[in-house]
Protein backbone atom coordinates (compact mmCIF):
# COMPACT_ATOMS: atom_id res chain seq x y z
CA UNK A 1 54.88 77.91 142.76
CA UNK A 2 56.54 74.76 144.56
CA UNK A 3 52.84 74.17 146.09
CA UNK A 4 52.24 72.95 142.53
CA UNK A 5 55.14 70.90 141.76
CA UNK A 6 54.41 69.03 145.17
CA UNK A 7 51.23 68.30 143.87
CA UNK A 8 52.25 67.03 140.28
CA UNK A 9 55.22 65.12 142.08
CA UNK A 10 53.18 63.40 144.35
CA UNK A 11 51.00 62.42 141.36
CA UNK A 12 54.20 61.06 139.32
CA UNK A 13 55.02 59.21 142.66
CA UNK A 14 51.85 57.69 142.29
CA UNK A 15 51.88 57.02 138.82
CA UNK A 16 55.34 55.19 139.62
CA UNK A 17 53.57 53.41 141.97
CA UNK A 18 50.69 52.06 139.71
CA UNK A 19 53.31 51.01 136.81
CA UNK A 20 55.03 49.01 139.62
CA UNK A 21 52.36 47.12 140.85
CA UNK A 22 50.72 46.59 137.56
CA UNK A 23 54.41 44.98 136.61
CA UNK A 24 54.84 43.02 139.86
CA UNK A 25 50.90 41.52 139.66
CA UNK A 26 51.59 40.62 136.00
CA UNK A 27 55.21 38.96 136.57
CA UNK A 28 53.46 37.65 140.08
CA UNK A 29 50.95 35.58 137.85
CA UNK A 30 53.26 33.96 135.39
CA UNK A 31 50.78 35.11 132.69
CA UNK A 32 52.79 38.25 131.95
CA UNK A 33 54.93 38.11 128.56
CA UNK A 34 58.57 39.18 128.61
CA UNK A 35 57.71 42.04 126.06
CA UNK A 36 54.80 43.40 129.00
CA UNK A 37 57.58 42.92 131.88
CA UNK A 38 60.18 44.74 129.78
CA UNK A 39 57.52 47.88 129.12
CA UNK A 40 56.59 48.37 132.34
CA UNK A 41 59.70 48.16 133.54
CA UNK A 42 60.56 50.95 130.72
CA UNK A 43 57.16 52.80 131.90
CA UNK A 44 58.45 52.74 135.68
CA UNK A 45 61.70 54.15 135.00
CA UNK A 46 60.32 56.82 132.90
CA UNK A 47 57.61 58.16 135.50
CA UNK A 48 60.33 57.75 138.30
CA UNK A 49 62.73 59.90 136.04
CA UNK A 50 59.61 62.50 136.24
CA UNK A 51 58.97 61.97 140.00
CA UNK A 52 62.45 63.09 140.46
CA UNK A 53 62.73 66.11 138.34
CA UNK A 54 59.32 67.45 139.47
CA UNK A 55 60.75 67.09 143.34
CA UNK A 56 64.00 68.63 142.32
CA UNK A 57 62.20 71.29 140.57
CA UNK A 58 59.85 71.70 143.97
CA UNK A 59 62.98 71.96 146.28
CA UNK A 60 64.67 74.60 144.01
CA UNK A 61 61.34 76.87 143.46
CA UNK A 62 61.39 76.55 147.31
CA UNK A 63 64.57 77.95 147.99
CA UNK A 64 64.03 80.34 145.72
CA UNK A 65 60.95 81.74 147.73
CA UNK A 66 58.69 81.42 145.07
């Protein structure tokens, strides 16, 4: 069972990862609005929030044995 939440952690880390650049490249270019900055900001926190329950959820099905 944890096999799976490493693999749909791993994606949200990626996922994190994409929103992040995507903000950093459009705040890098000067071209990005304050409104686009502020949602992926919003979007990043959100899929780190994820990231961190699905590897908290991975670690406890793993002590668990299951």
């Amino acid at each position: 069972m944890s096999g799976i939440f490493f693999y749909l952690a791993a994606a949200a880390c990626l996922a994190t990862l994409a929103v992040l650049l995507i903000g950093i490249g459009g705040f890098g270019s000067g071209k990005a609005s304050p409104r686009f900055s502020n949602r992926m900001m919003r979007y990043r926190v959100i899929a780190q929030a994820i990231a961190i329950v699905l590897l908290l959820m991975m670690v406890w099905f793993a002590k668990q044995g299951m």
